[in-house]
Protein backbone atom coordinates (compact mmCIF):
# COMPACT_ATOMS: atom_id res chain seq x y z
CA UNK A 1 40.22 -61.68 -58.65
CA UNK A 2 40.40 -57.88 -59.13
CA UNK A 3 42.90 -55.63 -60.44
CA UNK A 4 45.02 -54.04 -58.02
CA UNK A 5 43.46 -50.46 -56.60
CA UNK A 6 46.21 -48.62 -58.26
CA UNK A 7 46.04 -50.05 -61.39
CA UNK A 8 42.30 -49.90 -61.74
CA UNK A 9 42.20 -46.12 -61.01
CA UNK A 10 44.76 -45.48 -63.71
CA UNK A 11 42.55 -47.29 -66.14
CA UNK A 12 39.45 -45.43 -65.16
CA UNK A 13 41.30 -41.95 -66.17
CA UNK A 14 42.61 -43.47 -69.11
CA UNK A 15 38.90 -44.57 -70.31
CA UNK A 16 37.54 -41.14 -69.56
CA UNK A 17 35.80 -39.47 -71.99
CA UNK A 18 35.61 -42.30 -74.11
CA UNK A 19 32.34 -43.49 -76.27
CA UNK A 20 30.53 -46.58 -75.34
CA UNK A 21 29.73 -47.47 -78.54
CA UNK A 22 32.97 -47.19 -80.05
CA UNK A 23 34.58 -49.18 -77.21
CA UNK A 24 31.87 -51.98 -78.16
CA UNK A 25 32.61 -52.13 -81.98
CA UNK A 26 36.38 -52.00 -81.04
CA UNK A 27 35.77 -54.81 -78.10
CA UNK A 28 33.87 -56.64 -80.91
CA UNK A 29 36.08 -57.04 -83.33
CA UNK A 30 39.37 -57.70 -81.00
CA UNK A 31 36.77 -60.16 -80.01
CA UNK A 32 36.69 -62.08 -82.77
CA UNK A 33 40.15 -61.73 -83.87
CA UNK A 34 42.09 -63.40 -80.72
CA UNK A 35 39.10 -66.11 -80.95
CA UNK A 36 39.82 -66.94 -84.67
CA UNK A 37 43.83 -66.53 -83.75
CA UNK A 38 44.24 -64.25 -86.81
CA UNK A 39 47.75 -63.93 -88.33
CA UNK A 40 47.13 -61.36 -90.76
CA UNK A 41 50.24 -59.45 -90.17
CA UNK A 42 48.79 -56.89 -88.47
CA UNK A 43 48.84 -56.06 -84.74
CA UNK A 44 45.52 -56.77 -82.50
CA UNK A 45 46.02 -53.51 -80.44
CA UNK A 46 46.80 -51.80 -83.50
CA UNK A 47 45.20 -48.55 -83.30
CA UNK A 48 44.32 -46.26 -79.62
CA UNK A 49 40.29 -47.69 -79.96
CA UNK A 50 41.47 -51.42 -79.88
CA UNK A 51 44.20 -50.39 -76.87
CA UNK A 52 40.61 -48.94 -75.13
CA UNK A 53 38.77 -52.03 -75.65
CA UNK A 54 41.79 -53.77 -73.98
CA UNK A 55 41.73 -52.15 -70.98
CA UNK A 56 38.14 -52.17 -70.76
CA UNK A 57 37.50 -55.88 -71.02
CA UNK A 58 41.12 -58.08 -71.41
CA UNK A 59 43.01 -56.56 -69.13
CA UNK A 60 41.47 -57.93 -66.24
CA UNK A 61 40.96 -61.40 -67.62
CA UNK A 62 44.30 -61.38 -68.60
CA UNK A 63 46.22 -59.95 -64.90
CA UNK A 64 44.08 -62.72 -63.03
CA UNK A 65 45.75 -65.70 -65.56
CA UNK A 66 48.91 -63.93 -65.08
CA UNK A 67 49.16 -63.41 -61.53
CA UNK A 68 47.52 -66.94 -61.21
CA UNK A 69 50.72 -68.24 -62.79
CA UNK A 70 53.22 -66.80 -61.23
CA UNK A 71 51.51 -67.14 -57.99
CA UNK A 72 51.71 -71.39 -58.75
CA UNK A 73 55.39 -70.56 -59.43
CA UNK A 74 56.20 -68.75 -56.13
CA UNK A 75 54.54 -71.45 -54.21
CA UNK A 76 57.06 -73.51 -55.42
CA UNK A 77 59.79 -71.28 -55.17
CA UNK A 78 59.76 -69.60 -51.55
CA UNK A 79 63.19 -68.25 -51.83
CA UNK A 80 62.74 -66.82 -55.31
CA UNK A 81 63.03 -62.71 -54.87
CA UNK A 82 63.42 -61.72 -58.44
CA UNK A 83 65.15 -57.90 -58.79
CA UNK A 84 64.59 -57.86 -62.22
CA UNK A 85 61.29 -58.49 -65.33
CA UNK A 86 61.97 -58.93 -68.86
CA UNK A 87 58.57 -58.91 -70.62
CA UNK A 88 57.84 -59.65 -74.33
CA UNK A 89 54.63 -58.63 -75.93
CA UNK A 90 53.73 -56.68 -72.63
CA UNK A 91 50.54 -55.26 -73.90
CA UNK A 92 49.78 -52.11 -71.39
CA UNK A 93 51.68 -54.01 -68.95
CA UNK A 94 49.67 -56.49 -67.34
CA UNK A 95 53.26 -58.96 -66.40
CA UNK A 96 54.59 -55.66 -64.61
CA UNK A 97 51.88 -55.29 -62.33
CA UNK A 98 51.07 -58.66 -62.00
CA UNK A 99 54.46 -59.63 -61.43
CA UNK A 100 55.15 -56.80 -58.97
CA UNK A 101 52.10 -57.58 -56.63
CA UNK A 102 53.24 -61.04 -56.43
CA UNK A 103 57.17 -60.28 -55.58
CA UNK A 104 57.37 -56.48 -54.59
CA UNK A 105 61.51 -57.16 -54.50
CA UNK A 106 61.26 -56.47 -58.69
CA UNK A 107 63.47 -53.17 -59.10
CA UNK A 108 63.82 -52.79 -62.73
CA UNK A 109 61.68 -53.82 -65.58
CA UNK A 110 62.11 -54.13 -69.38
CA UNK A 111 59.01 -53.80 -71.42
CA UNK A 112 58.68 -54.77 -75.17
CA UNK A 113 55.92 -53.93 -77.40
CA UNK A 114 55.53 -53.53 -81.17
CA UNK A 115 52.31 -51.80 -81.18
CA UNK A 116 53.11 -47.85 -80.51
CA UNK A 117 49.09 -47.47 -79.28
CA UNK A 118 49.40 -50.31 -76.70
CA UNK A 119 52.63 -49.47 -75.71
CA UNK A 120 51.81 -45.93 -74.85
CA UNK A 121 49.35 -47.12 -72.69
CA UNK A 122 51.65 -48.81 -70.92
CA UNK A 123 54.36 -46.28 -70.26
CA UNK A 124 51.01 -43.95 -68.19
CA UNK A 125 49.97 -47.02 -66.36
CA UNK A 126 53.35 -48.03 -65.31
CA UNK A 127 54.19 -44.50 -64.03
CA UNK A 128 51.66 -45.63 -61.34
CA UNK A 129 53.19 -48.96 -60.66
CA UNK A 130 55.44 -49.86 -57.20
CA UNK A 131 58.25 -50.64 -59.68
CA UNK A 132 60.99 -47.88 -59.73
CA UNK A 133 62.54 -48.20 -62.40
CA UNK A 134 60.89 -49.57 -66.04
CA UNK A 135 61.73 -49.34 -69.33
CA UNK A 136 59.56 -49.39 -72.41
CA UNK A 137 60.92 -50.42 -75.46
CA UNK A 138 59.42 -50.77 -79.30
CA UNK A 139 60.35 -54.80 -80.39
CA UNK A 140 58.63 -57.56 -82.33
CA UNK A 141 58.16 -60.91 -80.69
CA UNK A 142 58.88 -62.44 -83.90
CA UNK A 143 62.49 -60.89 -84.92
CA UNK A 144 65.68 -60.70 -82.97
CA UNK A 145 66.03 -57.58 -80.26
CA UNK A 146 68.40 -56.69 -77.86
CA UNK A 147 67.42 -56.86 -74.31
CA UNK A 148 69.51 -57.56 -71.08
CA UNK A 149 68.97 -60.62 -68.51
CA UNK A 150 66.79 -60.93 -66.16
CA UNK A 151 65.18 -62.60 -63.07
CA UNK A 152 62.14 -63.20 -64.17
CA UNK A 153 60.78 -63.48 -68.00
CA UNK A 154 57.38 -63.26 -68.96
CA UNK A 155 55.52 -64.12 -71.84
CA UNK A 156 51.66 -63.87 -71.86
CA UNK A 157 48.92 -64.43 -74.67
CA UNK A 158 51.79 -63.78 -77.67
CA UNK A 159 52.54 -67.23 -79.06
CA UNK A 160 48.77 -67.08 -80.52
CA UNK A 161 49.95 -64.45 -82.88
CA UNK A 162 53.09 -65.99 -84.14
CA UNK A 163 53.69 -68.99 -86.24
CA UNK A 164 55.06 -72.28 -84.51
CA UNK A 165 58.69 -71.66 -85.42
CA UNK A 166 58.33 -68.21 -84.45
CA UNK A 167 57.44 -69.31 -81.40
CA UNK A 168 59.74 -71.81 -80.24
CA UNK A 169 62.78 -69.63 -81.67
CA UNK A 170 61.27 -66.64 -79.40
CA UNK A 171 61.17 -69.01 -76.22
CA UNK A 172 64.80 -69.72 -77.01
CA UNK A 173 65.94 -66.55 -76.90
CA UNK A 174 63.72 -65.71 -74.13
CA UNK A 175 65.23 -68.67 -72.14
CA UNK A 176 68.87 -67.71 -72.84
CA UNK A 177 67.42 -64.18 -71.31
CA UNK A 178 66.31 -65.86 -67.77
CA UNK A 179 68.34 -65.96 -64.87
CA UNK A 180 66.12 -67.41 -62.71
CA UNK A 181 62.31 -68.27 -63.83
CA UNK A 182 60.36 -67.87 -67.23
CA UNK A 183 56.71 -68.05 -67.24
CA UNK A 184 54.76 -68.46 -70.19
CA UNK A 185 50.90 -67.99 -69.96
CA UNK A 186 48.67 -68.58 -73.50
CA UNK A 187 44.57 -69.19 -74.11
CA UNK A 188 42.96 -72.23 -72.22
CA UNK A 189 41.95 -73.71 -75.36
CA UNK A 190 42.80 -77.23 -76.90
CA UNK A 191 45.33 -74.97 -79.71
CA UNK A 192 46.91 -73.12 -76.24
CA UNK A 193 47.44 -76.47 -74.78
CA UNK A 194 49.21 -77.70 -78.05
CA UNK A 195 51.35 -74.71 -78.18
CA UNK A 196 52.32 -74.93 -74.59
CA UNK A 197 53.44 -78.94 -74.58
CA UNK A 198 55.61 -77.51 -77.73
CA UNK A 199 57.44 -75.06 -75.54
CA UNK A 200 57.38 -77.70 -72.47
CA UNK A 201 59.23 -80.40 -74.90
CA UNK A 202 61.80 -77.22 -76.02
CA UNK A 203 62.93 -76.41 -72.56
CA UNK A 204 63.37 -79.63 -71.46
CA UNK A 205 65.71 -80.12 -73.99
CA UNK A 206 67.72 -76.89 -73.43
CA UNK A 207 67.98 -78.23 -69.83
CA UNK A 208 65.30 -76.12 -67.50
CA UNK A 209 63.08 -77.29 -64.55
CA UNK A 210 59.66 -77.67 -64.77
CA UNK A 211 58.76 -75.73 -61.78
CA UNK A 212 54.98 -75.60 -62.25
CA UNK A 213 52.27 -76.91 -63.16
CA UNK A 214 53.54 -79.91 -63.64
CA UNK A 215 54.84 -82.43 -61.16
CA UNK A 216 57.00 -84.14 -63.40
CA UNK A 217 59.14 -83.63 -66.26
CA UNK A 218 58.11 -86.41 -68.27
CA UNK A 219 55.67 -87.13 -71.38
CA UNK A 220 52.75 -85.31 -70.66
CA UNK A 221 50.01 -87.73 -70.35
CA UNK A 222 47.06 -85.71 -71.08
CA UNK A 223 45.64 -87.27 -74.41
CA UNK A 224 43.40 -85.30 -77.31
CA UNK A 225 40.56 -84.22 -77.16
CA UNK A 226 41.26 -83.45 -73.64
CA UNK A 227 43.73 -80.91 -72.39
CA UNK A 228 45.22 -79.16 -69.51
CA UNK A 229 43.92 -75.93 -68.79
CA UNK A 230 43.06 -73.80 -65.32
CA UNK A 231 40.30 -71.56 -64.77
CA UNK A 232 40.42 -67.96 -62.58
CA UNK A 233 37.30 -65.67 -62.10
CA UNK A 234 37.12 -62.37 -63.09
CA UNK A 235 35.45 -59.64 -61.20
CA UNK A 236 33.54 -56.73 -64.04
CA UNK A 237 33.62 -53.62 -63.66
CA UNK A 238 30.83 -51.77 -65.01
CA UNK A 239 32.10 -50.69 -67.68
CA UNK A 240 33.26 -54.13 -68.26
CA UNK A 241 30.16 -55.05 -68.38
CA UNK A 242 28.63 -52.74 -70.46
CA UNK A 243 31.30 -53.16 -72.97
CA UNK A 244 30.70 -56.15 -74.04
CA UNK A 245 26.99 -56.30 -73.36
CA UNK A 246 27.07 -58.39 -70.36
CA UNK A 247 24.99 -58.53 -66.93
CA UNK A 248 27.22 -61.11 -64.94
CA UNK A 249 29.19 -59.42 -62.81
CA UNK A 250 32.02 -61.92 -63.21
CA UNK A 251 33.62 -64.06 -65.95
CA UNK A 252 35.81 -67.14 -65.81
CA UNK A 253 39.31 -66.80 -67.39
CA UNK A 254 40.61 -70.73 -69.11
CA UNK A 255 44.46 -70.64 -69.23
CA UNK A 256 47.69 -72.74 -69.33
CA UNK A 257 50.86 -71.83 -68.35
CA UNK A 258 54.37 -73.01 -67.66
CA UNK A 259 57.28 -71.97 -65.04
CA UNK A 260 60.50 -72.93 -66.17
CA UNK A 261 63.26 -72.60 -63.68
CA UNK A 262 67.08 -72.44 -63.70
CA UNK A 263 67.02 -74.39 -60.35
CA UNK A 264 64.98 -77.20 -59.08
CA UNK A 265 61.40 -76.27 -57.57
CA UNK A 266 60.06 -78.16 -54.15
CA UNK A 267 58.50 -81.20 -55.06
CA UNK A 268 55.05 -82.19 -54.60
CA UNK A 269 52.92 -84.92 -55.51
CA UNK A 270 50.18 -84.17 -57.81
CA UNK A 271 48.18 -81.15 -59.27
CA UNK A 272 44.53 -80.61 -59.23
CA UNK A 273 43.82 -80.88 -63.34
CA UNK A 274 39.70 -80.07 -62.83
CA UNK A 275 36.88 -78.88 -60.37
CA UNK A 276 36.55 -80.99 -57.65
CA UNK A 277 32.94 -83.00 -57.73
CA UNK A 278 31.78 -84.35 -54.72
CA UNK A 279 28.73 -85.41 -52.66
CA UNK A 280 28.39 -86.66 -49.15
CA UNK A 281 31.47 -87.79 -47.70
CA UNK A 282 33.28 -88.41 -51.01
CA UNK A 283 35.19 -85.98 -53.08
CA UNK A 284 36.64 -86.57 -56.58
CA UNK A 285 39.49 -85.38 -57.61
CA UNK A 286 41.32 -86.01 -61.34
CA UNK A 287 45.27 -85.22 -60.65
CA UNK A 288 48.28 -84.96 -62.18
CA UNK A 289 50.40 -87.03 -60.29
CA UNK A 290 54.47 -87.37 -59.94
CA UNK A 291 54.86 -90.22 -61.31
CA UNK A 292 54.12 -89.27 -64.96
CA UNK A 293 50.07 -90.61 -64.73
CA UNK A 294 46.37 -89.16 -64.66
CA UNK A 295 44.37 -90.23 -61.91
CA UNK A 296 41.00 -90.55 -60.98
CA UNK A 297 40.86 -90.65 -57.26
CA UNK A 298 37.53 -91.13 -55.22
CA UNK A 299 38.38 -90.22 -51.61
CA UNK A 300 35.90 -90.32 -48.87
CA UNK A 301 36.06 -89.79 -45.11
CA UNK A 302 37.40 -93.78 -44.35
CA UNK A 303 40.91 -91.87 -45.90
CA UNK A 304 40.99 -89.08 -42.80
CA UNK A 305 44.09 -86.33 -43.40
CA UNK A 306 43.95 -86.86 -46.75
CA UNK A 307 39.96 -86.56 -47.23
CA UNK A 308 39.85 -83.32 -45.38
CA UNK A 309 42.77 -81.92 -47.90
CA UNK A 310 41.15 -83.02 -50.57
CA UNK A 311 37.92 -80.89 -49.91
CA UNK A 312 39.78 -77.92 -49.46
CA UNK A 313 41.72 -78.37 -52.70
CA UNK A 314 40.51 -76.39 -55.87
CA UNK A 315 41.50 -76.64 -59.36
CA UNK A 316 45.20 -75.92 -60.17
CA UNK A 317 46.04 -76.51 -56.27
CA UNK A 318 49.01 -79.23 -55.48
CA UNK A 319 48.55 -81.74 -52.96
């Protein structure tokens, strides 16, 4: 997945001029802090060098898992045409654009941001953005703001920074916000995964529908050490790549989300929870099925329709 032509261009001018090497200590050290999930009270894109090293090498990681996500929801949802985003933590804005290049219908958006370096970002990549009318607003994730309802909420890669309780009183608030769908996106990693069956327990109880990924709205039956998680590729730049001192051209994004809905999603009957591993006529596939269960099924060409399906299927796909 690449980022959208007219996003990508804006990013280019907004990395012009800047040093290599200061991009790479900058890129280094966000680095380390998202992978250690510091909560030192400070901001990760607190200063304009960490809101370079952003763009430069987690913004595009970062739209992929987003549009991924919201992509699973619409699938779901073919008569969802949100008018209106409400997006907490929004970075430079990676929800907006991913969120407009899945439903173009989105009028109106309503950024918030704590970080003033990050945020300002934002407001010169947005002026680029198909979205007519957005507003960018200073608010932390972790106190009470003010902000109108909308169609569609978003929140992507913030619960990481905040404590539990912060984050389950922020998805609260956020749900009372959401007219139609919330979407929260967060790491591919075992702690991700925690947080996220947290949030899925929370809105079940305030009442929502589980639009995707899962199935099913019952007790999720993934057990530790393993976890659910979905994977997107990432097409570098070259900057990208120089950046962070890679020669890949491409880098594999691990996420989790959930889609929380105000009405009932089309059913289906299971979710692809892994690559697909096959060999001659045979293809297995480890699902998530409606029914509440994990299964390992082995399908091979005596099972016809449902053989040929299965080979097409990729991870995170419903069958």
């Amino acid at each position: 997945m690449e980022l959208p032509a007219a996003l990508r261009a804006a990013v280019d001018r907004a990395l012009e001029g800047v040093q290599l090497a200061e991009l790479q200590r900058a890129a280094d050290t966000l680095s380390s802090r998202y992978r250690a999930e510091t909560r030192d009270g400070k901001l990760h894109l607190s200063d304009e060098m960490f809101a370079n090293a952003y763009l430069a090498t987690r913004l595009p990681a970062t739209f992929a898992a987003v549009r991924a996500s919201l992509e699973s929801a619409a699938e779901l949802m073919p008569e969802f045409e949100p008018k209106s985003l409400l997006d907490v933590g929004a970075g430079p804005g990676t929800a907006l654009w991913a969120a407009s290049d899945c439903w173009p219908t989105i009028a109106s958006a309503t950024m918030l941001e704590g970080s003033q370096s990050i945020r300002k970002v934002g407001v010169e990549l947005s002026a680029h953005s198909a979205v007519a009318h957005v507003e960018w607003r200073a608010a932390d994730a972790a106190k009470s703001f003010e902000a109108d309802k909308a169609d569609l909420v978003t929140l992507a890669y913030v619960l990481d920074e905040l404590s539990p309780a912060e984050g389950l009183a922020l998805v609260e608030r956020l749900w009372a916000a959401t007219n139609g769908l919330l979407v929260v996106i967060e790491p591919g990693t075992p702690a991700g995964w925690r947080r996220m069956m947290a949030v899925r327990s929370r809105l079940i109880e305030l009442g929502a529908y589980l639009a995707a990924p899962c199935p099913h709205s019952r007790s999720c039956p993934i057990v530790e050490p393993d976890w659910c998680h979905f994977s997107r590729r990432v097409a570098r730049s070259r900057l990208h790549r120089l950046t962070k001192r890679g020669e890949v051209p491409w880098e594999d994004e691990k996420y989790i989300f959930l889609a929380a809905s105000r009405m009932p999603a089309e059913a289906f009957h299971a979710r692809v929870l892994a690559p697909a591993r096959g060999g001659s006529g045979k293809i297995h596939l480890k699902l998530c099925q409606e029914n509440g269960s994990i299964d390992e099924k082995l399908l091979t060409k005596r099972d016809g329709e449902l053989f040929k399906t299965a080979r097409r299927a990729d991870w995170g796909d419903v069958l």
